[in-house]
N, C-alpha and C. Protein backbone atom coordinates (compact mmCIF):
# COMPACT_ATOMS: atom_id res chain seq x y z
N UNK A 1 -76.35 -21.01 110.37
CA UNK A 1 -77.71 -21.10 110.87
C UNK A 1 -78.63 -20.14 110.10
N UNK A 2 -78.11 -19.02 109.73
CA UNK A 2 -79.06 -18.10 109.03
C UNK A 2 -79.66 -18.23 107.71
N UNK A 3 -78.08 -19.41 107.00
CA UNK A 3 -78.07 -20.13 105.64
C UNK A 3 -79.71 -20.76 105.71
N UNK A 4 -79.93 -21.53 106.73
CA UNK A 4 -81.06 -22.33 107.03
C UNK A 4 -82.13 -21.52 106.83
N UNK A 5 -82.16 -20.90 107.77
CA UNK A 5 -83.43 -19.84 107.76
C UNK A 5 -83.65 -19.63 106.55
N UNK A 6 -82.43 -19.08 105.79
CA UNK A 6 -82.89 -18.10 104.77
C UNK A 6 -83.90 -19.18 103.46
N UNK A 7 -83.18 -19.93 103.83
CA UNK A 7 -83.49 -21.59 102.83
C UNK A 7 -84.91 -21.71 103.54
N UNK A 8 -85.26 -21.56 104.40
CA UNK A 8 -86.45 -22.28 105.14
C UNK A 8 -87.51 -21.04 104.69
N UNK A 9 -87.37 -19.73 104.62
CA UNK A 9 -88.18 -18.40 104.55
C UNK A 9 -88.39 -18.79 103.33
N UNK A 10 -87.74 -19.23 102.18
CA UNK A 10 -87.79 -18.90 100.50
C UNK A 10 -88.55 -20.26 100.38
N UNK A 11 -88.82 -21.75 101.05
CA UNK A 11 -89.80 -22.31 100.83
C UNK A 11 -90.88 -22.51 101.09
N UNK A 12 -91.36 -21.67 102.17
CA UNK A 12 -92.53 -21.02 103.14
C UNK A 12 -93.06 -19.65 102.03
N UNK A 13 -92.27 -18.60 101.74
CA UNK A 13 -92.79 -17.58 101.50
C UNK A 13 -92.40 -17.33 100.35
N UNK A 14 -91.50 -17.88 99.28
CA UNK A 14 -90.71 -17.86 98.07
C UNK A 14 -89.88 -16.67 97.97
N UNK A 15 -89.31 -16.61 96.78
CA UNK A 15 -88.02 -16.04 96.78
C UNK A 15 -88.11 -13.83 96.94
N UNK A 16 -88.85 -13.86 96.65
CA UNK A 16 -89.51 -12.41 96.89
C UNK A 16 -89.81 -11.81 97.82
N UNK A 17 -89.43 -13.00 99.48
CA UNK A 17 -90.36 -12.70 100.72
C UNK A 17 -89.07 -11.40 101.26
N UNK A 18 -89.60 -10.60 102.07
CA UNK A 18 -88.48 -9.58 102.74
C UNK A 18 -87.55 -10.83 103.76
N UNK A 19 -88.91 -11.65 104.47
CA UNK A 19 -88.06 -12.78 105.34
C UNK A 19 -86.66 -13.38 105.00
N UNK A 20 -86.74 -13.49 103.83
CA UNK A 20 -85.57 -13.63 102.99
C UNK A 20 -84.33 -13.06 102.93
N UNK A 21 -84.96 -12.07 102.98
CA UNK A 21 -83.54 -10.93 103.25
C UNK A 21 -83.01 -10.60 104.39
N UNK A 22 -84.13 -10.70 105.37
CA UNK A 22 -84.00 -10.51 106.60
C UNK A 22 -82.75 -11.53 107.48
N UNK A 23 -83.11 -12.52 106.86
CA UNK A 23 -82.25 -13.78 107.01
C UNK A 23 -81.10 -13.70 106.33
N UNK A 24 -81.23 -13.24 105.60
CA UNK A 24 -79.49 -14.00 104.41
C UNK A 24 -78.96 -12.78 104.81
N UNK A 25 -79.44 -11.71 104.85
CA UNK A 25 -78.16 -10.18 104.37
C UNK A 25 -77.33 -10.61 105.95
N UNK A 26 -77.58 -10.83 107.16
CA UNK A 26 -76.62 -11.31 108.11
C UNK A 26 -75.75 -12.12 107.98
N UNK A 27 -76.70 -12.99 107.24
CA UNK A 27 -75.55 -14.17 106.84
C UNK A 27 -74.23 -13.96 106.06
N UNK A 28 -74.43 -13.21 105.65
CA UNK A 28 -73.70 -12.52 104.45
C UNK A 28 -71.89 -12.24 105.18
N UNK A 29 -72.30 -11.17 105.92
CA UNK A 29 -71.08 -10.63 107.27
C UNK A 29 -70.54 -11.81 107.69
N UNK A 30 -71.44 -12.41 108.56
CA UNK A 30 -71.00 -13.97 108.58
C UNK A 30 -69.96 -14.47 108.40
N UNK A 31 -70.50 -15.31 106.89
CA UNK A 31 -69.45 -16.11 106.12
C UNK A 31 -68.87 -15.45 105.68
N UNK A 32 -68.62 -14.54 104.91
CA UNK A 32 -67.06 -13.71 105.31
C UNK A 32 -66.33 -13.58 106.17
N UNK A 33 -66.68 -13.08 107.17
CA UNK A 33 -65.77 -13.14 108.44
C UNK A 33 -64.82 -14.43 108.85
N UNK A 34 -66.32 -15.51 108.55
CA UNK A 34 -65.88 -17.02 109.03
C UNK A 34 -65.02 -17.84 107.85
N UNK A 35 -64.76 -16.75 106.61
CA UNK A 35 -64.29 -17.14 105.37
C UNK A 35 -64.95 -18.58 105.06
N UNK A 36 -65.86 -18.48 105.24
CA UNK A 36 -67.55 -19.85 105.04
C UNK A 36 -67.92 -20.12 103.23
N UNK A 37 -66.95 -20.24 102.37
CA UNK A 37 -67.31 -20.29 100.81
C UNK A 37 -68.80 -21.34 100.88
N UNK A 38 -68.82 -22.30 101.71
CA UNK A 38 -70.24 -23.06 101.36
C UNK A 38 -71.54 -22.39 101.55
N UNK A 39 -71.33 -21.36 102.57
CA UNK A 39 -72.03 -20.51 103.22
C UNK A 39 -72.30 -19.33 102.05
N UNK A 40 -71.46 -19.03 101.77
CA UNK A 40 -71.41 -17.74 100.77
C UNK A 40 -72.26 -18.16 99.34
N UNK A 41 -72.20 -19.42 99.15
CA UNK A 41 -73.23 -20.05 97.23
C UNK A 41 -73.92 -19.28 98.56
N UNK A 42 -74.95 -20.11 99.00
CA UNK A 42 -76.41 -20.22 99.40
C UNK A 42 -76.58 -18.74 99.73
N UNK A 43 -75.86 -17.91 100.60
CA UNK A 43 -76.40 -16.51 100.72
C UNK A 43 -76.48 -15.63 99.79
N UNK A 44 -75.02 -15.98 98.86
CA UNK A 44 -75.42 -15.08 97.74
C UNK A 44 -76.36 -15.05 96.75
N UNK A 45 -76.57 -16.37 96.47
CA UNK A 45 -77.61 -16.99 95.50
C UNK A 45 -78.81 -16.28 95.88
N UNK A 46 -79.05 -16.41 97.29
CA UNK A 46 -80.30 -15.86 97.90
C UNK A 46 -80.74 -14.38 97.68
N UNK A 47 -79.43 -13.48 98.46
CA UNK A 47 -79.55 -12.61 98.21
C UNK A 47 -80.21 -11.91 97.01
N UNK A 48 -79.23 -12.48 95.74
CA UNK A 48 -79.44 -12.29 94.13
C UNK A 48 -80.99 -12.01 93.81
N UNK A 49 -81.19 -13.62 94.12
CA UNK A 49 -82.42 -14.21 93.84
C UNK A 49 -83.55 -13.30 94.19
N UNK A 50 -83.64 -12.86 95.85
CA UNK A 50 -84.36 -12.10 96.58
C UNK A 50 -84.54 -10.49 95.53
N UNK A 51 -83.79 -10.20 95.12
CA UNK A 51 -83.46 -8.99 94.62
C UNK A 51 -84.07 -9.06 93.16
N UNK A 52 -84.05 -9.87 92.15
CA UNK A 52 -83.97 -10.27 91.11
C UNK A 52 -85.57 -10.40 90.98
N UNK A 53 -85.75 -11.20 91.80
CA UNK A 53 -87.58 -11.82 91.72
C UNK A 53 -88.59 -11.03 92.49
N UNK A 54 -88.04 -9.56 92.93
CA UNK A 54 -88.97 -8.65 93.26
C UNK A 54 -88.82 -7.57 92.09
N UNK A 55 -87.96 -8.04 91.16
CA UNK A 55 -88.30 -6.93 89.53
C UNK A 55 -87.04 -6.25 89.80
N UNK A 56 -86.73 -5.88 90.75
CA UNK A 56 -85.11 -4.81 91.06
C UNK A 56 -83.69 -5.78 90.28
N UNK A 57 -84.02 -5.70 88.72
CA UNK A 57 -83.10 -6.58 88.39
C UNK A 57 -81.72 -5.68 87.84
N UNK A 58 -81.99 -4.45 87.43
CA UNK A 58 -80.26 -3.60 87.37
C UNK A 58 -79.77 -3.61 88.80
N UNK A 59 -80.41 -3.64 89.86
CA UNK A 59 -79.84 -3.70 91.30
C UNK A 59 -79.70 -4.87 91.60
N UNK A 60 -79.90 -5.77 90.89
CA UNK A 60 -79.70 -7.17 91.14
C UNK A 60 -78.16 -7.80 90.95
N UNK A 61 -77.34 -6.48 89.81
CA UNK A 61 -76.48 -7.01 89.36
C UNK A 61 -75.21 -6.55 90.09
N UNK A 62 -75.75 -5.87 91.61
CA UNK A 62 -74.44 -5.49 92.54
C UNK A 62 -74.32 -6.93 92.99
N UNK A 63 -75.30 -8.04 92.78
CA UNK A 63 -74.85 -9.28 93.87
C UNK A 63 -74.06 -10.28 92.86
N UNK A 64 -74.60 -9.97 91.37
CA UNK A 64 -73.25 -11.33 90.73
C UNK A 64 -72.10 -10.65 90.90
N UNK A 65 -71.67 -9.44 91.03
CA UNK A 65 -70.13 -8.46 90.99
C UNK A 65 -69.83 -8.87 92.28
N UNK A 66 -70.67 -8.89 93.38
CA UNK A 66 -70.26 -9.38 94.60
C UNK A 66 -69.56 -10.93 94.28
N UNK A 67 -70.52 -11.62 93.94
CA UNK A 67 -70.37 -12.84 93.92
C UNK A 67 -68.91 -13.38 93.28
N UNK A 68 -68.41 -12.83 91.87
CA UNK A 68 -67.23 -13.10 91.17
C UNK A 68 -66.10 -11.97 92.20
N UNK A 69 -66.78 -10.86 92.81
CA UNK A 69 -65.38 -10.46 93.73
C UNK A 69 -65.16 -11.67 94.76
N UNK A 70 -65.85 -12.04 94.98
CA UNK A 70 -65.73 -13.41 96.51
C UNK A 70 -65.17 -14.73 96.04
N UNK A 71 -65.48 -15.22 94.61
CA UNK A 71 -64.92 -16.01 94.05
C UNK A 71 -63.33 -15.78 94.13
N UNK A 72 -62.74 -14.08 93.26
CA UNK A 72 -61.67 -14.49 93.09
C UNK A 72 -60.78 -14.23 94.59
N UNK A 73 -61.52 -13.48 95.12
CA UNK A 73 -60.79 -12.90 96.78
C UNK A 73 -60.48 -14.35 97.18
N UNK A 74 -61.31 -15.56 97.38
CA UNK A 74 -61.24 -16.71 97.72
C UNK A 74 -60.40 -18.20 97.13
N UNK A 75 -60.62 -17.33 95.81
CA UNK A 75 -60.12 -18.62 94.84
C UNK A 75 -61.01 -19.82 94.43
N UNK A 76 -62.32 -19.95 94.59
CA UNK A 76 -63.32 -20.57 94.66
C UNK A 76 -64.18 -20.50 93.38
N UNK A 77 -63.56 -21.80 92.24
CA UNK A 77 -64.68 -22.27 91.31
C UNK A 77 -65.75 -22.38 91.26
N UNK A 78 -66.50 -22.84 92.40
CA UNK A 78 -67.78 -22.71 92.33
C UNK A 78 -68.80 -21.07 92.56
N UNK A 79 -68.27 -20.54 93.53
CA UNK A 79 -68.56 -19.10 93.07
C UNK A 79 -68.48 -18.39 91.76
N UNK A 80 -67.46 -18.65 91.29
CA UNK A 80 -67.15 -18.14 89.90
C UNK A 80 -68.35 -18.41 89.08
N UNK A 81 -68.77 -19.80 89.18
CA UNK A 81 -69.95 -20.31 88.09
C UNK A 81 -70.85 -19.53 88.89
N UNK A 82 -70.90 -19.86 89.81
CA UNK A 82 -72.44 -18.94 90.06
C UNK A 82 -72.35 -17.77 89.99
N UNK A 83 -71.71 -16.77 90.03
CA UNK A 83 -71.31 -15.43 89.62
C UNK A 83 -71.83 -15.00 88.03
N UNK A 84 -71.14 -16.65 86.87
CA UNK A 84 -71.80 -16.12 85.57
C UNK A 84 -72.74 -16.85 85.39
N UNK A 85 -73.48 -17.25 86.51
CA UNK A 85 -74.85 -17.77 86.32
C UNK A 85 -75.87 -16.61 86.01
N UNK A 86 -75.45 -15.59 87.76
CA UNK A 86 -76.49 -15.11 87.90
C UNK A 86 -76.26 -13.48 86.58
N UNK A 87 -75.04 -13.74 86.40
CA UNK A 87 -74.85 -12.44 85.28
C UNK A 87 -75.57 -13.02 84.18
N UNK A 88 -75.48 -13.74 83.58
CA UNK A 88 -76.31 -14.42 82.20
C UNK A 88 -77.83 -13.99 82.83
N UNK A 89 -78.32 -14.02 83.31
CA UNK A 89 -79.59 -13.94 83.72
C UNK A 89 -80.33 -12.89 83.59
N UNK A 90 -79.21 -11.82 84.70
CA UNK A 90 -78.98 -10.45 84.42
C UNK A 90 -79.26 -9.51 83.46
N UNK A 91 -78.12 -10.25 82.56
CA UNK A 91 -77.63 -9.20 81.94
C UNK A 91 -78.94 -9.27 80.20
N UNK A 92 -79.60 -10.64 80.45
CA UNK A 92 -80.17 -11.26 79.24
C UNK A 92 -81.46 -10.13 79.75
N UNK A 93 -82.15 -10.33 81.12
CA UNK A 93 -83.76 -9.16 81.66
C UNK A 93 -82.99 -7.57 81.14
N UNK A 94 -82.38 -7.68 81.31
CA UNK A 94 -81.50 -5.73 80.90
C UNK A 94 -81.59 -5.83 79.44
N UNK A 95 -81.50 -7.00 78.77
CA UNK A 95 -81.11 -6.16 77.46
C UNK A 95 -80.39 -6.26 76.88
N UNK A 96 -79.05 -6.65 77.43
CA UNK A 96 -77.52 -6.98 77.22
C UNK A 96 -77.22 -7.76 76.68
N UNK A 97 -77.47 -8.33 75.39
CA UNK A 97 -77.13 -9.65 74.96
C UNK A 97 -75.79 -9.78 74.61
N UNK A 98 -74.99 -8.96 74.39
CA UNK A 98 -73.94 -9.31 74.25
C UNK A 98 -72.77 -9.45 75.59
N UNK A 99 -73.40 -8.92 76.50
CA UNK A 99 -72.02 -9.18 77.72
C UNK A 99 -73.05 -10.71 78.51
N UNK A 100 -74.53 -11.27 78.26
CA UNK A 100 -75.22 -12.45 78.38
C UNK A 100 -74.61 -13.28 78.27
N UNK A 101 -74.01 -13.18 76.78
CA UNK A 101 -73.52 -14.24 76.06
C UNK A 101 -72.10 -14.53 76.43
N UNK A 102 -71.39 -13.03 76.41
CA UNK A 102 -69.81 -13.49 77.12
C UNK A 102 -69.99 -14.68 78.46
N UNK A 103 -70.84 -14.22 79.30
CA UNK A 103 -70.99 -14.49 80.85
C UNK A 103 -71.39 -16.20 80.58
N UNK A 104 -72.59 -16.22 79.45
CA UNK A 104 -72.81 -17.56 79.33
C UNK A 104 -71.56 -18.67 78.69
N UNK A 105 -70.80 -17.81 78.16
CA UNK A 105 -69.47 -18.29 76.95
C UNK A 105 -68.69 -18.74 78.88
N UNK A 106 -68.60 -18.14 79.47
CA UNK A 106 -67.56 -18.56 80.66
C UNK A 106 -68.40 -19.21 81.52
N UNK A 107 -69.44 -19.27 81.62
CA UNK A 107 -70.35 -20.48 82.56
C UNK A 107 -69.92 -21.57 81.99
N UNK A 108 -70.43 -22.02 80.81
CA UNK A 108 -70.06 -23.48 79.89
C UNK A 108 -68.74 -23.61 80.34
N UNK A 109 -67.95 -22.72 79.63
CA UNK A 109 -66.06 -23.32 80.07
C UNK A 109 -65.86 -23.69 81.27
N UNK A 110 -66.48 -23.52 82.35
CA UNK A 110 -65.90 -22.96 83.84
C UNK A 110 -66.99 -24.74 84.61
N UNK A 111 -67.76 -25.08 83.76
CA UNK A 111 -68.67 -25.98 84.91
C UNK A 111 -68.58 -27.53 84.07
N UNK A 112 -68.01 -28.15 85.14
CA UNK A 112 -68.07 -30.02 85.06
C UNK A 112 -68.76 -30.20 85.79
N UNK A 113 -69.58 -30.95 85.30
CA UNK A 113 -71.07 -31.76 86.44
C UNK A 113 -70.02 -32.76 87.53
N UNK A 114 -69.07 -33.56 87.35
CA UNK A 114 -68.60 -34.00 88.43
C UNK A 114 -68.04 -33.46 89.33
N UNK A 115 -67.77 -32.09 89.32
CA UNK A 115 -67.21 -31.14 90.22
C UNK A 115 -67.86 -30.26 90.81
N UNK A 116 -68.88 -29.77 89.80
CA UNK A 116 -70.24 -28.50 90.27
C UNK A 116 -71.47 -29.32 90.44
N UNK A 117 -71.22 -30.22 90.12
CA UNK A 117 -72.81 -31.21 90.32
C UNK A 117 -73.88 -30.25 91.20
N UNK A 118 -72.70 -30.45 92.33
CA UNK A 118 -73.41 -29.97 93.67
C UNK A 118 -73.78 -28.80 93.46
N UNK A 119 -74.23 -27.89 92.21
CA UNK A 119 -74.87 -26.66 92.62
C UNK A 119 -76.05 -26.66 92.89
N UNK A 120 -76.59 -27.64 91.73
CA UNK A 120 -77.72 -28.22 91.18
C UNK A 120 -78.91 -27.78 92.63
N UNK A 121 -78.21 -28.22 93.84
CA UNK A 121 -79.31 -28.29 94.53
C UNK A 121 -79.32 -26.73 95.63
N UNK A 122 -78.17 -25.81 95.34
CA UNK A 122 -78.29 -24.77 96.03
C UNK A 122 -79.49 -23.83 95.18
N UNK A 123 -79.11 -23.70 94.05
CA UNK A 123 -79.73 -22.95 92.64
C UNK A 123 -81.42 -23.51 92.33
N UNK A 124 -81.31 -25.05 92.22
CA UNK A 124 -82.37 -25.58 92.05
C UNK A 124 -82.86 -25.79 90.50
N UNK A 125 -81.72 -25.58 89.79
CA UNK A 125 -81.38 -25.68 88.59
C UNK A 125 -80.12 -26.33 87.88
N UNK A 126 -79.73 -26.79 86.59
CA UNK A 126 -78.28 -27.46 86.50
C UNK A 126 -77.72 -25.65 85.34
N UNK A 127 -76.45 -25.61 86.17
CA UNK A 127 -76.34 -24.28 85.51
C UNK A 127 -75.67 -24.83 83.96
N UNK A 128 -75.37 -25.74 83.61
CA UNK A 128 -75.46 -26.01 82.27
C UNK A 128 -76.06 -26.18 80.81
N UNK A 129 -76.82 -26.42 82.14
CA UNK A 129 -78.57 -26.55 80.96
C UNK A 129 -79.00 -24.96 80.60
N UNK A 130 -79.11 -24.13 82.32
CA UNK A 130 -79.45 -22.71 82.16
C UNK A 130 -78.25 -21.47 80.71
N UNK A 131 -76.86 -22.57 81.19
CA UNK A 131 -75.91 -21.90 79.96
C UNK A 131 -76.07 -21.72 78.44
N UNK A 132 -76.75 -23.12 78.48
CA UNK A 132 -77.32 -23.47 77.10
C UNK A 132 -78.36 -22.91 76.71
N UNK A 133 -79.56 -22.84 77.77
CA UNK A 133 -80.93 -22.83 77.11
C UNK A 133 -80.23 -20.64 76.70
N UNK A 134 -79.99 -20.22 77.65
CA UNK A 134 -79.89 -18.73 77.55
C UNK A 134 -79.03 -18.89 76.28
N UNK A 135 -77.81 -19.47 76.11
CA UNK A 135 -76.67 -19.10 74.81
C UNK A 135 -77.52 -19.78 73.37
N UNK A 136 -79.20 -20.61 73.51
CA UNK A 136 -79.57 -20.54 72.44
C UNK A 136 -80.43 -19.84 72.37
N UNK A 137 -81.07 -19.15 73.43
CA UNK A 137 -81.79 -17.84 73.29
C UNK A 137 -80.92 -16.82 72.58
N UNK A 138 -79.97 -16.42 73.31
CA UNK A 138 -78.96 -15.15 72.60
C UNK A 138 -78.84 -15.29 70.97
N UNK A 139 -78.10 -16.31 70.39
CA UNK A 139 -77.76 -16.58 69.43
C UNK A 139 -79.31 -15.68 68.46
N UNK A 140 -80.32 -16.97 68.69
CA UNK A 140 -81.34 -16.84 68.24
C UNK A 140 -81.61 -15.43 67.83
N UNK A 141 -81.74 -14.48 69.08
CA UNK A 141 -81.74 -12.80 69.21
C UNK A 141 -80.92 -11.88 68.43
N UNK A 142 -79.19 -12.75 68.15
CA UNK A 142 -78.51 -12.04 67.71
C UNK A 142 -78.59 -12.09 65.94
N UNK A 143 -79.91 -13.35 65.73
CA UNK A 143 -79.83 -13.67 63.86
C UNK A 143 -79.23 -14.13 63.98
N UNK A 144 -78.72 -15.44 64.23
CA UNK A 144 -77.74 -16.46 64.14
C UNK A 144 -79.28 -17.48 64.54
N UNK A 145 -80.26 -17.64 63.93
CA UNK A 145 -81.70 -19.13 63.79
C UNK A 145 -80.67 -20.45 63.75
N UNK A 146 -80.04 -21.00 62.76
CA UNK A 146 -79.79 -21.88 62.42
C UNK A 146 -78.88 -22.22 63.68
N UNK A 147 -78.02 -21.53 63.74
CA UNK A 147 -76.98 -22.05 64.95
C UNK A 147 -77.46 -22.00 66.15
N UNK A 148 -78.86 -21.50 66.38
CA UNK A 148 -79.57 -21.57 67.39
C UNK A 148 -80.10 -23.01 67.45
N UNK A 149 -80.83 -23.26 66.93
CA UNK A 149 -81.54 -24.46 66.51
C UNK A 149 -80.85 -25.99 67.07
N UNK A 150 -78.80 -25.47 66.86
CA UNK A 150 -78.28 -26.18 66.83
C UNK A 150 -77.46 -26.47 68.30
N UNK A 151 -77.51 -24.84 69.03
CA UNK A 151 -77.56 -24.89 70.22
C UNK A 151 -78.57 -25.70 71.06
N UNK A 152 -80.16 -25.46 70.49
CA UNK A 152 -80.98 -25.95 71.75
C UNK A 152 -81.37 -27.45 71.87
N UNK A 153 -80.57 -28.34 70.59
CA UNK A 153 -80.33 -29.77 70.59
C UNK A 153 -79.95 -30.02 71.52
N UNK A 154 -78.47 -29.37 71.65
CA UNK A 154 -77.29 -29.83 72.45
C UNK A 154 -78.35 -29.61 74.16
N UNK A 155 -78.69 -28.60 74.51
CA UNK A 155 -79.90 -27.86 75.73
C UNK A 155 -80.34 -29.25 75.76
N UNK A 156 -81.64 -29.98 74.94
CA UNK A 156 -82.45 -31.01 74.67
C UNK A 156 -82.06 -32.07 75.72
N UNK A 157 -80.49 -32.58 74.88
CA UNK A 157 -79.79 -33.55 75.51
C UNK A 157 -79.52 -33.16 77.05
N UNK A 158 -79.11 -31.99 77.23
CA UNK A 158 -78.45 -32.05 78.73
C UNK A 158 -79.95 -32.25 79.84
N UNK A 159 -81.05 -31.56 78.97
CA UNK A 159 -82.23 -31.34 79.95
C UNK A 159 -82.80 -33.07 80.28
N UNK A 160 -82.54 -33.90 79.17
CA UNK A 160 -82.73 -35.31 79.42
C UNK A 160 -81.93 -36.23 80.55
N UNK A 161 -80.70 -35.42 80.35
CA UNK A 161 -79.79 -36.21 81.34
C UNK A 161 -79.99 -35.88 82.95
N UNK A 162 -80.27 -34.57 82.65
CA UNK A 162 -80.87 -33.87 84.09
C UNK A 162 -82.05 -34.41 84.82
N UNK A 163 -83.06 -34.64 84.39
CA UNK A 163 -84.37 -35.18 84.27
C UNK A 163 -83.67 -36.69 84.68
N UNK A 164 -83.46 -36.70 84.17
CA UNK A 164 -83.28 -38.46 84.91
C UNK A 164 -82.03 -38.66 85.94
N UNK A 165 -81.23 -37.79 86.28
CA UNK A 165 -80.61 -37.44 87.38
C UNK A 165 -81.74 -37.12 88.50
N UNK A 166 -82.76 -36.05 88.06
CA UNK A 166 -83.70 -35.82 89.34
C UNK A 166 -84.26 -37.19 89.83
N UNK A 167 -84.91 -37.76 88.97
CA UNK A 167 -85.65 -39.03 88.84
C UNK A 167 -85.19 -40.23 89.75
N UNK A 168 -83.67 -40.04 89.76
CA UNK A 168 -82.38 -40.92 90.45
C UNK A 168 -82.65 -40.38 91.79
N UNK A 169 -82.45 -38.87 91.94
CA UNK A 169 -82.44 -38.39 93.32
C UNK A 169 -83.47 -38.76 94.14
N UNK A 170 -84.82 -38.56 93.07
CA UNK A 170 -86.08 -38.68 94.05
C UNK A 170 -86.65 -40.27 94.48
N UNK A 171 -85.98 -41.14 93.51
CA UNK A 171 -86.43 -42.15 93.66
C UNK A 171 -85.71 -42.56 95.04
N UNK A 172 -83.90 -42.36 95.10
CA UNK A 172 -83.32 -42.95 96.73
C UNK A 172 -83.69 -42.04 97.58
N UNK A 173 -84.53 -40.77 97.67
CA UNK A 173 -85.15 -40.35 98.85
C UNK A 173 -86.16 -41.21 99.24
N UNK A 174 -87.13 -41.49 98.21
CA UNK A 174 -88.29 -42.39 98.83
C UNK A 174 -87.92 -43.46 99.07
N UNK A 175 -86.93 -44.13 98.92
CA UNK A 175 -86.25 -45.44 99.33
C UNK A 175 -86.27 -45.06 100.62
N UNK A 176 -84.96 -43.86 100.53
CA UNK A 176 -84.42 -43.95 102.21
C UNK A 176 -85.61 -43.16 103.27
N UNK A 177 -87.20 -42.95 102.45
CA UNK A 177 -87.85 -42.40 103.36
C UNK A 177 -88.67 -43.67 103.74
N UNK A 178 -88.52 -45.25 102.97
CA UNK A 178 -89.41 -46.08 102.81
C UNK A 178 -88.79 -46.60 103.95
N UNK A 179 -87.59 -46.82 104.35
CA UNK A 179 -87.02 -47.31 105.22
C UNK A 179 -87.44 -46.69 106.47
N UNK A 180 -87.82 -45.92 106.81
CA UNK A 180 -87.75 -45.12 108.16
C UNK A 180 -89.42 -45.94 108.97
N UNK A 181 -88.81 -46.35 110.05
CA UNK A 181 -90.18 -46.61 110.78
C UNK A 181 -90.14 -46.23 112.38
N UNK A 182 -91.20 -45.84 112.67
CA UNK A 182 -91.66 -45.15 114.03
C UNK A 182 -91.28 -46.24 115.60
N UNK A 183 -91.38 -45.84 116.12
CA UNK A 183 -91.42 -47.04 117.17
C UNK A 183 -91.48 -47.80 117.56
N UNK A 184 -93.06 -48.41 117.31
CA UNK A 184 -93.95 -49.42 117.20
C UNK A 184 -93.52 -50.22 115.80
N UNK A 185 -92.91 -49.80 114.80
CA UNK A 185 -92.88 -50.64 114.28
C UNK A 185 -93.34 -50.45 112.84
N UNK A 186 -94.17 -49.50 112.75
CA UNK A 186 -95.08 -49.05 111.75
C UNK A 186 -94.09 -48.22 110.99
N UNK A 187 -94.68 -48.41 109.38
CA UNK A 187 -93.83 -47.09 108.59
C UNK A 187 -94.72 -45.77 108.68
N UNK A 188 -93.15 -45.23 108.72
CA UNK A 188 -93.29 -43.22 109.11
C UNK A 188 -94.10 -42.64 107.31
N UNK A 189 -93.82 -43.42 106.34
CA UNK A 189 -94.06 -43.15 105.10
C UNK A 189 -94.34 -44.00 104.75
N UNK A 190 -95.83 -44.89 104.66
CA UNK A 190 -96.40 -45.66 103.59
C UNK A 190 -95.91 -45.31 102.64
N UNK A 191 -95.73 -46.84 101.39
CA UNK A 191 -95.56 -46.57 100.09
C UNK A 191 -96.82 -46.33 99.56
């Protein structure tokens, strides 16, 4: 329930709101306790996020260490990716390009869209694309242009496939919102 909230505060007040925190850091105890891994993406993500997008980003990086301790305490792939999601992110605002790039080197290995698909919509991003676009930033940074260049093709393609995955999503919402009618008879959502 707090998962909700916390989800409901960050689209009301965005990711920076205290409401935010107020909400998720309970949640947190929580799904641990309740050993809740579905529970744990969304709070930690939040948490991160909350922390990250008010500028406190070296303190940001107690929540991906959290995040990959909960992964392996659990055994849980999908934590793991989000763990070197939010470290690539991290570690790229710090400065760090070289432990960025490790973190981004084990995001790519670690994520199949038919298996992690589903992050897509905790994150609000495809962490593949984010693997890429950051590992052709790094490159780029490290003097490696050309192999950059050749990274953000490969980025190009995935951001196309993504894009028309959203396109898919949004189109059977308005289907299944076209369908919905009130009482009387009338639609709840004109087309």
């Amino acid at each position: 329930m707090r998962t909700l909230l916390g989800t409901a505060c960050i689209g009301l007040r965005g990711w920076a709101s205290q409401k935010v925190w107020d909400a998720l850091y309970p949640a947190l105890g929580l799904a641990n306790s309740l050993r809740r891994n579905d529970a744990l993406v969304a709070t930690l993500f939040g948490l991160w996020a909350n922390t990250f997008t008010r500028g406190r980003v070296a303190e940001s990086l107690c929540w991906f260490r959290q995040t990959l301790d909960a992964a392996e305490a659990y055994g849980d792939p999908v934590l793991q990716i989000l763990g070197h999601y939010t470290a690539v992110v991290n570690y790229f605002y710090l400065g760090d390009l070289v432990n960025a790039r490790q973190h981004a080197g084990h995001l790519l290995a670690r994520y199949a869209e038919e298996r992690h698909g589903h992050l897509m919509s905790v994150i609000h991003q495809d962490p593949k694309t984010v693997g890429l676009a950051y590992a052709a930033h790094l490159t780029w940074l490290s003097g490696y242009a050309h192999a950059s260049i050749c990274g953000s093709r490969k980025c190009r393609k995935q951001l196309a496939h993504v894009a028309e995955r959203k396109r898919a999503v949004r189109l059977a919402r308005k289907r299944r919102f076209d369908r919905r009618v009130c009482p009387s008879g009338r639609r709840v959502f004109p087309s």
